[in-house]
Protein backbone atom coordinates (compact mmCIF):
# COMPACT_ATOMS: atom_id res chain seq x y z
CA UNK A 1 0.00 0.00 0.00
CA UNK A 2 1.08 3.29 -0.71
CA UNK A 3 1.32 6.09 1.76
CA UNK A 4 -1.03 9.02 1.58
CA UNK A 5 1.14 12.05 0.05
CA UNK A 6 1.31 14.99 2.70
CA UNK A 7 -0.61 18.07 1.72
CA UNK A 8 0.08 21.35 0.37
CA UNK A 9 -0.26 24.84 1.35
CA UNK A 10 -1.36 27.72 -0.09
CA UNK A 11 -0.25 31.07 1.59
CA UNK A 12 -2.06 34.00 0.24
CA UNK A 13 -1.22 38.02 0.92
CA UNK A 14 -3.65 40.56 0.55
CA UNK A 15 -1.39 43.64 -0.41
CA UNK A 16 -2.32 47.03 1.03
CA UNK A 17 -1.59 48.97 -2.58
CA UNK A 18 -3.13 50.70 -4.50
CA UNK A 19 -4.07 53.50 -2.69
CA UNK A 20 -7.15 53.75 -3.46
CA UNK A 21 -8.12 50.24 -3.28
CA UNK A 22 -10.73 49.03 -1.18
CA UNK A 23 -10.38 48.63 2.34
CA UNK A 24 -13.19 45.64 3.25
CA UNK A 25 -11.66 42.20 3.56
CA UNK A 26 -11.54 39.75 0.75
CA UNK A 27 -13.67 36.46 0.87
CA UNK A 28 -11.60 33.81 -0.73
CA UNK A 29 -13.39 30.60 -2.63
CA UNK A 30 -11.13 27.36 -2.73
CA UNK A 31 -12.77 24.87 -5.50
CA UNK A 32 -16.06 27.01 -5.14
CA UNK A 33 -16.62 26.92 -0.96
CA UNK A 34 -15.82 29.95 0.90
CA UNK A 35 -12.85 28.99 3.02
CA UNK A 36 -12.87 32.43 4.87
CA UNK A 37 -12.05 36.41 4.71
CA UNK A 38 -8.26 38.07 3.98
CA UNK A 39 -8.36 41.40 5.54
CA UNK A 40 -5.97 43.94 4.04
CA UNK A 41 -2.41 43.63 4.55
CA UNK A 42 -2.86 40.31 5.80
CA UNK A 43 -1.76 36.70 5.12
CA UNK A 44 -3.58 33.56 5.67
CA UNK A 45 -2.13 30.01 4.66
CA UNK A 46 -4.83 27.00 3.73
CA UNK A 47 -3.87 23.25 3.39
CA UNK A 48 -4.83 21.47 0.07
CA UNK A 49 -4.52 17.96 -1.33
CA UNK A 50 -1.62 17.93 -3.85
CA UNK A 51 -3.59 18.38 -7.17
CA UNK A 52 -5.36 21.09 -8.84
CA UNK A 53 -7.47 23.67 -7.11
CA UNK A 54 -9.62 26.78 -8.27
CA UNK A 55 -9.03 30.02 -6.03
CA UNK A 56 -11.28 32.86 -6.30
CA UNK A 57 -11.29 36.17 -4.33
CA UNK A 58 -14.70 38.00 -4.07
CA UNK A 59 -15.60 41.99 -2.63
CA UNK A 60 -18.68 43.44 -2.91
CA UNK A 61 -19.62 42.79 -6.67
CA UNK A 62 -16.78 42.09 -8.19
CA UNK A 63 -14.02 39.40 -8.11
CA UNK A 64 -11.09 38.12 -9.69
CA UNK A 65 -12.47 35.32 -12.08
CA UNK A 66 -11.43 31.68 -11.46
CA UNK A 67 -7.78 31.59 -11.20
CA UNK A 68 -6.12 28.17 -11.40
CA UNK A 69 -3.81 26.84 -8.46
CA UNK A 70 -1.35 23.25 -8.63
CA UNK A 71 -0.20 22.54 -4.88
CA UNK A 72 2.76 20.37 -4.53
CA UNK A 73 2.69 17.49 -1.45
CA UNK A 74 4.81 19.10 0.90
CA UNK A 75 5.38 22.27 -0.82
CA UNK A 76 4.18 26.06 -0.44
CA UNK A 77 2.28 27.85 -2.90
CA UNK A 78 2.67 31.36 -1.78
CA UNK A 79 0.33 34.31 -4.23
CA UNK A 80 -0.71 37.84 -3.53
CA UNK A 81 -4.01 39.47 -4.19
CA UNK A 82 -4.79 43.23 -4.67
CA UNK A 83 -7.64 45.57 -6.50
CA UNK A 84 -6.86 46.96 -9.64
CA UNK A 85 -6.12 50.69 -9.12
CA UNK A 86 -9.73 52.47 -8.95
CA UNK A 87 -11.54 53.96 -12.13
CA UNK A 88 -15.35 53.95 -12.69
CA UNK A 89 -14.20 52.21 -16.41
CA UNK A 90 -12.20 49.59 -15.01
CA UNK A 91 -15.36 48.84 -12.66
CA UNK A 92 -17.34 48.53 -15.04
CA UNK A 93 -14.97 46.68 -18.09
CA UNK A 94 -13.38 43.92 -14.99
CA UNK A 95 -15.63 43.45 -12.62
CA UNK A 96 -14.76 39.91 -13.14
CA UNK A 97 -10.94 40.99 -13.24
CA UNK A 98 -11.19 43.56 -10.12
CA UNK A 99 -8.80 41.48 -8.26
CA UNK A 100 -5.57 40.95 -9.36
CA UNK A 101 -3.71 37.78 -7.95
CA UNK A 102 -0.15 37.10 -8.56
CA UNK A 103 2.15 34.62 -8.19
CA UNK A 104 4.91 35.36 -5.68
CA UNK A 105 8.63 34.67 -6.25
């Protein structure tokens, strides 16, 4: 029998910048359930099964889209979130694409 791999983590930053940007905390989706809220400036880390994984970040109405995520066993995933800097056009053209995320590293 083989053993059970360990699991991964995923360590996620919400960045204070822009200025500008909005203030609330984030609520962050892992493979479509609400795992909990980043607050801004903060970091939060979440273990995963190795494998594929969907993250999304939500605020108000808008969100950044589904945004693949491969964990590792063992291994740290690390990614920063932040809004896009504010303009009534980019609310309205991304509100699907407010939130940026970023791979860290």
């Amino acid at each position: 029998m083989t053993p059970p791999l360990p699991p991964g983590r995923l360590t996620l930053t919400h960045l204070r910048r822009p200025m500008g940007g909005l203030i609330a905390s984030y609520r962050v989706y892992l493979d479509g359930h609400r795992v909990g809220r980043l607050g801004r400036g903060k970091t939060k880390s979440y273990e995963l099964t190795p494998g594929s994984h969907t993250l999304k970040i939500k605020i108000l109405y808008c969100d950044s889209g589904d945004f693949p995520v491969r964990v590792a066993p063992g291994k740290e995933t690390a990614l920063t979130c932040r809004a896009r800097p504010y303009s009534r056009t980019a609310v309205l053209t991304h509100r699907h694409e407010w939130i940026l995320i970023d791979r860290q590293g």
